[in-house]
N, C-alpha and C. Protein backbone atom coordinates (compact mmCIF):
# COMPACT_ATOMS: atom_id res chain seq x y z
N UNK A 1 4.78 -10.48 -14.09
CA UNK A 1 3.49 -11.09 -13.87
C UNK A 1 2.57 -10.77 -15.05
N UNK A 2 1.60 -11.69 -15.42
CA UNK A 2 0.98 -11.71 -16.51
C UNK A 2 -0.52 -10.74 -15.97
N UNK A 3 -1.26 -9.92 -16.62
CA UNK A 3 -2.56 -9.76 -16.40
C UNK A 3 -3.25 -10.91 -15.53
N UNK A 4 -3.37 -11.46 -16.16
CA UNK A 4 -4.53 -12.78 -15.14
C UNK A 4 -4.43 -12.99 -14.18
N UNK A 5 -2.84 -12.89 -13.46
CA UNK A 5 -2.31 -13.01 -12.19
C UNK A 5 -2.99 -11.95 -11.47
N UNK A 6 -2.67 -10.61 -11.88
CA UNK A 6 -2.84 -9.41 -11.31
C UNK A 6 -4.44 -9.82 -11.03
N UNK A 7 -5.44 -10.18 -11.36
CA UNK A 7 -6.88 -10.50 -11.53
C UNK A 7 -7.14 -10.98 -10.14
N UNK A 8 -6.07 -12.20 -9.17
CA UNK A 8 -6.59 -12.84 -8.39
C UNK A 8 -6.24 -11.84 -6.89
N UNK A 9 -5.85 -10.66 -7.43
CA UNK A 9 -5.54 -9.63 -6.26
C UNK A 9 -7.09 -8.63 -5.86
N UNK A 10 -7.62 -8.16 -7.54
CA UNK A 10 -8.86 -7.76 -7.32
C UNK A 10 -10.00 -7.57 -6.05
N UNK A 11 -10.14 -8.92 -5.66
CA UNK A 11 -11.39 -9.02 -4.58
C UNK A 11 -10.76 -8.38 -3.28
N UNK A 12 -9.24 -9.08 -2.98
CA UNK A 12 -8.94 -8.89 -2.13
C UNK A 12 -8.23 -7.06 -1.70
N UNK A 13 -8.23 -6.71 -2.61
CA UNK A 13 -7.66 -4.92 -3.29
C UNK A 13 -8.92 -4.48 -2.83
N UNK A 14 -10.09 -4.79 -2.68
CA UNK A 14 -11.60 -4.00 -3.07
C UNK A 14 -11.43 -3.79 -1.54
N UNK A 15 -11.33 -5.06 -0.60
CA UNK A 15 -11.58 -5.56 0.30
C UNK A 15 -10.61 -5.10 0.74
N UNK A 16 -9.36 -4.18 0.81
CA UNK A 16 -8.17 -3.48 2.04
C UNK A 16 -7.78 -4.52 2.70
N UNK A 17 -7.62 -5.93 1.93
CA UNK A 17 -7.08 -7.05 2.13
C UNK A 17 -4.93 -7.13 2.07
N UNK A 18 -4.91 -6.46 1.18
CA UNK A 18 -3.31 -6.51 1.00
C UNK A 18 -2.31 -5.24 1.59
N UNK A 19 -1.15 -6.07 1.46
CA UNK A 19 -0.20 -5.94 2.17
C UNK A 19 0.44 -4.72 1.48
N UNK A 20 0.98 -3.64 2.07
CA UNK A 20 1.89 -2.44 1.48
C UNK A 20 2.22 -2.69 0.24
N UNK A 21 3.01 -4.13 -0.55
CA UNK A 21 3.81 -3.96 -1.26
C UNK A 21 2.84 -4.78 -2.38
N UNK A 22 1.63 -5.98 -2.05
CA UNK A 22 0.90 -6.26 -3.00
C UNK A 22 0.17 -5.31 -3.38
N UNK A 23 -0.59 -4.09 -2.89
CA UNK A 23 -0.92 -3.20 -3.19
C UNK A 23 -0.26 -2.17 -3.86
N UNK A 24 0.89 -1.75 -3.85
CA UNK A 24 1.83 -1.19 -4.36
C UNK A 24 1.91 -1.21 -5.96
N UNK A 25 1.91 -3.04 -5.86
CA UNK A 25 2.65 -3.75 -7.40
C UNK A 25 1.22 -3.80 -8.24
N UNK A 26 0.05 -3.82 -7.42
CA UNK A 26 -1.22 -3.90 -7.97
C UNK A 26 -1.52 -2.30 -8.82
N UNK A 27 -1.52 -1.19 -7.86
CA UNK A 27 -1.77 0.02 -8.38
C UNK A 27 -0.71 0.31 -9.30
N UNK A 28 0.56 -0.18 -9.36
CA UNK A 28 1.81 0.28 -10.59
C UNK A 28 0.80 -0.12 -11.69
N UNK A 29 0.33 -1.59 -11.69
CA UNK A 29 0.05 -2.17 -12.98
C UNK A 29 -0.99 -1.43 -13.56
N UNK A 30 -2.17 -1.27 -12.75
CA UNK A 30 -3.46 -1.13 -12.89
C UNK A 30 -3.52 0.70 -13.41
N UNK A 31 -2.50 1.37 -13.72
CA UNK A 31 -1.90 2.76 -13.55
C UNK A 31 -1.51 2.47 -15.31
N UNK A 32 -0.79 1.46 -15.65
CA UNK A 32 0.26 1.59 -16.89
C UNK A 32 -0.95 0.35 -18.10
N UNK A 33 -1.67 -0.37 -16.95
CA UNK A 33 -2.50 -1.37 -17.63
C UNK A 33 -4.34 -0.99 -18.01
N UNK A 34 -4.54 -0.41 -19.08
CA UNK A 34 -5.75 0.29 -19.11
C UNK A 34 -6.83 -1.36 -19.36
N UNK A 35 -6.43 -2.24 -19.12
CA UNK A 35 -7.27 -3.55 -19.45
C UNK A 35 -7.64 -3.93 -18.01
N UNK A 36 -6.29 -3.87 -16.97
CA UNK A 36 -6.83 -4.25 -16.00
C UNK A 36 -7.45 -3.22 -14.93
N UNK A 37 -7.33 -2.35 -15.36
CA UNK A 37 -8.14 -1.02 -14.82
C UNK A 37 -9.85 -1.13 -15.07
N UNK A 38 -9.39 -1.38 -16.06
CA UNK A 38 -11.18 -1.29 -16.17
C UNK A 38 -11.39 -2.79 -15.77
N UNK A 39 -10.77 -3.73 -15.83
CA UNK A 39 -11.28 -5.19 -15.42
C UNK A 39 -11.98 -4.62 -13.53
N UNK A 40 -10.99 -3.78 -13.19
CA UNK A 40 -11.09 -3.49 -11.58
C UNK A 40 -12.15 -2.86 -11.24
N UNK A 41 -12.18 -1.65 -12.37
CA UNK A 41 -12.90 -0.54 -12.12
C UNK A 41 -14.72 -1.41 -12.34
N UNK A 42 -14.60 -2.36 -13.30
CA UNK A 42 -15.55 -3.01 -13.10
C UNK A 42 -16.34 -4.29 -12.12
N UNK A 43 -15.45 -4.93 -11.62
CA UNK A 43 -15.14 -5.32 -10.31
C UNK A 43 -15.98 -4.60 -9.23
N UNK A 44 -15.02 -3.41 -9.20
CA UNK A 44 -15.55 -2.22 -7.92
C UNK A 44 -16.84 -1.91 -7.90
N UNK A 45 -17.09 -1.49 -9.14
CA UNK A 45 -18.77 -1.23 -9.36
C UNK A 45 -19.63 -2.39 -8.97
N UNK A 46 -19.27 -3.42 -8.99
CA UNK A 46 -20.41 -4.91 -8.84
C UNK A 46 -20.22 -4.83 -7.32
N UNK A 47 -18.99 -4.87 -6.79
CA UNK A 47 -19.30 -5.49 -5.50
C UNK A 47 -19.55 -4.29 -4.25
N UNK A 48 -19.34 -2.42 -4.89
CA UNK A 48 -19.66 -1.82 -4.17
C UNK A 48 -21.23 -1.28 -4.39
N UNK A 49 -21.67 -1.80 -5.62
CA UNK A 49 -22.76 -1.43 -5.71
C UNK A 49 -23.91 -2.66 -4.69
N UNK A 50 -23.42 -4.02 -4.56
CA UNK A 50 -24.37 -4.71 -3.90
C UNK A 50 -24.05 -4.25 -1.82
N UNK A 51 -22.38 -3.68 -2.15
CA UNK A 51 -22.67 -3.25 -0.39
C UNK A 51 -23.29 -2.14 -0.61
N UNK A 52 -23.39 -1.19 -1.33
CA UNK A 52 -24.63 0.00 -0.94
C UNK A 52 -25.97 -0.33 -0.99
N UNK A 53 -26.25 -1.44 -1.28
CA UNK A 53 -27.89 -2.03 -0.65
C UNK A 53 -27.88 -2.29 0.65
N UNK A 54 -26.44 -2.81 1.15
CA UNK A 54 -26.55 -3.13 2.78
C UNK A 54 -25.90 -2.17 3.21
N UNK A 55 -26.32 -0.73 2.78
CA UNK A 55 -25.32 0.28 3.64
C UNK A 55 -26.48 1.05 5.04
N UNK A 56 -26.06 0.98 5.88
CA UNK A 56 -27.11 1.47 7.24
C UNK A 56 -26.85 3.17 7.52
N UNK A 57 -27.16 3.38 7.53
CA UNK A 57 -27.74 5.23 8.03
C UNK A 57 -26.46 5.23 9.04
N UNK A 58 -25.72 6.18 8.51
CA UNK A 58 -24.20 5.54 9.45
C UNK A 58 -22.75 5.56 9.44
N UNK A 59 -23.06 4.30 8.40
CA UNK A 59 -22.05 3.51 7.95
C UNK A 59 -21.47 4.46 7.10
N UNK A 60 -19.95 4.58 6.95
CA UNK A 60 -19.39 5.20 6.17
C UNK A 60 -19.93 5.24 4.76
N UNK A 61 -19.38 6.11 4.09
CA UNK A 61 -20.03 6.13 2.39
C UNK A 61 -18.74 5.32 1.47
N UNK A 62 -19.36 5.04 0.84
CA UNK A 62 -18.58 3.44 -0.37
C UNK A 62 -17.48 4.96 -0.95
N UNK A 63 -16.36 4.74 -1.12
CA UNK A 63 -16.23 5.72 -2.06
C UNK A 63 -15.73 5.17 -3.86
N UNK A 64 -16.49 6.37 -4.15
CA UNK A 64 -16.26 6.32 -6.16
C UNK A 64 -14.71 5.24 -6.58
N UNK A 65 -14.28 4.55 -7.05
CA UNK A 65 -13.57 3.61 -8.02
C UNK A 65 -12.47 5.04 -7.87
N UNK A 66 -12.46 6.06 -8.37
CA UNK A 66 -11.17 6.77 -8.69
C UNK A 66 -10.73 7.61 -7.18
N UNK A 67 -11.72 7.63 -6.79
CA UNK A 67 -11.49 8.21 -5.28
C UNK A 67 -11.00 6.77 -4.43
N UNK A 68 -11.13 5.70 -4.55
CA UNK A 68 -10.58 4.82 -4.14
C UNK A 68 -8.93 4.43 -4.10
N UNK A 69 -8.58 4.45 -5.24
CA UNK A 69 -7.39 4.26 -6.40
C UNK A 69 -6.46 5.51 -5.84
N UNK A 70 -7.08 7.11 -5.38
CA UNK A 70 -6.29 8.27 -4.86
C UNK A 70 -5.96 7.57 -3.74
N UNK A 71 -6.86 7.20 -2.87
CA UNK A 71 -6.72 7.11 -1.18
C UNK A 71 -5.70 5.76 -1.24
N UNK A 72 -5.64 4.76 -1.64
CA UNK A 72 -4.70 3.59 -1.79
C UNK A 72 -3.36 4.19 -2.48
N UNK A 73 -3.48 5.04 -3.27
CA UNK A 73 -2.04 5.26 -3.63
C UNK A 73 -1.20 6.66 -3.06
N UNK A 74 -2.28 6.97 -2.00
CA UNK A 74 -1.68 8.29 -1.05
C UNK A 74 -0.78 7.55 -0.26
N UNK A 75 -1.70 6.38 0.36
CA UNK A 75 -1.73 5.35 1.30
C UNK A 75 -0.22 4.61 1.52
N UNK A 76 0.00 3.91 -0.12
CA UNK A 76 1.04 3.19 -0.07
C UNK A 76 2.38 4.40 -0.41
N UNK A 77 2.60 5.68 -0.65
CA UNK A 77 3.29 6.58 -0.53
C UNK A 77 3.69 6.70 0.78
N UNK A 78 2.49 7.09 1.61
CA UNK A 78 3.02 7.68 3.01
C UNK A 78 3.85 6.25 3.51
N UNK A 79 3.36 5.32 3.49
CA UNK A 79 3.89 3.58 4.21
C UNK A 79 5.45 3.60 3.51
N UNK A 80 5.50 4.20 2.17
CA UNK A 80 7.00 3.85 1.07
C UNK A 80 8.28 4.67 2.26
N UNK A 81 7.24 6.12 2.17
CA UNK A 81 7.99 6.93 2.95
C UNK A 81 8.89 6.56 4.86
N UNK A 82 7.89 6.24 5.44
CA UNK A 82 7.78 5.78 6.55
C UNK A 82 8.86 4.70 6.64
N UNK A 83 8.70 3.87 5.66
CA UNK A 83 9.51 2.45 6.07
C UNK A 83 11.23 3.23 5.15
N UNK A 84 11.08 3.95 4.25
CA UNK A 84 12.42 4.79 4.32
C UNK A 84 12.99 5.10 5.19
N UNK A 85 12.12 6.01 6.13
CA UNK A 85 12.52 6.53 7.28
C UNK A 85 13.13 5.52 8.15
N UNK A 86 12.54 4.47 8.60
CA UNK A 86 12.77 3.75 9.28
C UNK A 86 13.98 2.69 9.27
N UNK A 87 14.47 2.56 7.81
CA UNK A 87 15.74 1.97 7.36
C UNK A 87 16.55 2.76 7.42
N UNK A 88 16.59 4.35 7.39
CA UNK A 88 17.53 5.48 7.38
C UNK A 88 18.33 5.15 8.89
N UNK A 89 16.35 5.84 9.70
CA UNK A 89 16.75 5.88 11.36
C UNK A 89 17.96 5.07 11.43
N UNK A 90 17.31 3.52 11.26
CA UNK A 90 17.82 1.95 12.00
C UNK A 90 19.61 2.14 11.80
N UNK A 91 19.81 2.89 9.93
CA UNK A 91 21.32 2.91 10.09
C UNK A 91 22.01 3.79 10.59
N UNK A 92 21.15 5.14 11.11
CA UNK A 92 22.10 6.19 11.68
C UNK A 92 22.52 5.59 13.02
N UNK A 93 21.47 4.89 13.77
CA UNK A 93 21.32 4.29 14.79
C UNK A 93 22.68 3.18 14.90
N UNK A 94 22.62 2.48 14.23
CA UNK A 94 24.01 1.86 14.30
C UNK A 94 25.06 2.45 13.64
N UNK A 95 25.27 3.11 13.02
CA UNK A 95 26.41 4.09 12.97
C UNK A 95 26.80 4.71 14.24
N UNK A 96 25.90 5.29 14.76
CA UNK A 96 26.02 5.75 16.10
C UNK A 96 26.33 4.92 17.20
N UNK A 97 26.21 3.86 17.20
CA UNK A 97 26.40 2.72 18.39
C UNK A 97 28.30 2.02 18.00
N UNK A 98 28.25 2.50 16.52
CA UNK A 98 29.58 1.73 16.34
C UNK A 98 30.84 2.98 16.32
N UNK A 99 30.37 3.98 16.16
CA UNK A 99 31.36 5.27 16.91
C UNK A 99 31.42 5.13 18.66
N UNK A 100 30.16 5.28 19.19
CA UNK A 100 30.17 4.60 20.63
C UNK A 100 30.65 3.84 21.28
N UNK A 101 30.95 2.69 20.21
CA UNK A 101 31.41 1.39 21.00
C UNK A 101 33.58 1.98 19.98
N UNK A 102 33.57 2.22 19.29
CA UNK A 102 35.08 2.64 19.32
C UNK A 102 35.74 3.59 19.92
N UNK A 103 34.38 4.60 20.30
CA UNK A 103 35.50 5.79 20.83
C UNK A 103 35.71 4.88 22.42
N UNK A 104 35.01 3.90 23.06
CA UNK A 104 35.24 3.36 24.24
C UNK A 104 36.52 2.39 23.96
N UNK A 105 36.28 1.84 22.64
CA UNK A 105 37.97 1.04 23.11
C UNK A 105 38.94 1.50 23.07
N UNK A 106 38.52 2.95 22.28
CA UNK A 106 40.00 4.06 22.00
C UNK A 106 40.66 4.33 23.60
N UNK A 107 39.16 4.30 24.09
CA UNK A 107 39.45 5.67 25.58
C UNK A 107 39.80 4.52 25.98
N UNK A 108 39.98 3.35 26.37
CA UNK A 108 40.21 2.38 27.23
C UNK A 108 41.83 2.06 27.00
N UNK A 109 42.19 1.70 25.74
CA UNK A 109 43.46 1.71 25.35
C UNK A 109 44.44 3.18 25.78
């Protein structure tokens, strides 16, 4: 994917709009790509600086561009991990069902 592409992810990245793996491919780039980092990092500043005019006595606090970028890429770690797990489980799980289902035709025979 070219830079420019990566660009039309931006609003929706700011916004905890994307999916595990668009987020994923977004923070790889934005990590190795110091152009579109700051394209973001500037981004972030415009549109979190106009929600902290509408922020209410309350409301969570905006957090900083690099404190952002930590929490999204803790984020898509723990989810990397998780859905590992979950492809591991799924095959021990049928490993286990297909010893189950042979030791029954053994014992039957």
């Amino acid at each position: 994917m070219e830079c420019r592409e990566y660009h039309k992810y931006f609003n929706s990245f700011i916004n905890n709009e994307l999916d595990y793996k668009e987020t994923k491919t977004l923070l790889s780039h934005v990590s190795q790509c110091k152009d579109c980092d700051a394209d973001l990092h500037s981004q972030y500043i415009m549109i979190s600086g106009l929600r902290k005019i509408d922020l209410k006595e309350g409301d969570p606090p905006i957090p900083e561009y690099e404190e952002l970028i930590k929490q999204e890429t803790k984020r898509c770690r723990r989810e990397g991990i998780i859905r590992r797990a979950f492809v591991e489980l799924s095959i021990l799980a049928l490993i286990i069902s297909v010893i189950f289902i042979l030791k029954g035709i053994l014992w039957i025979n």
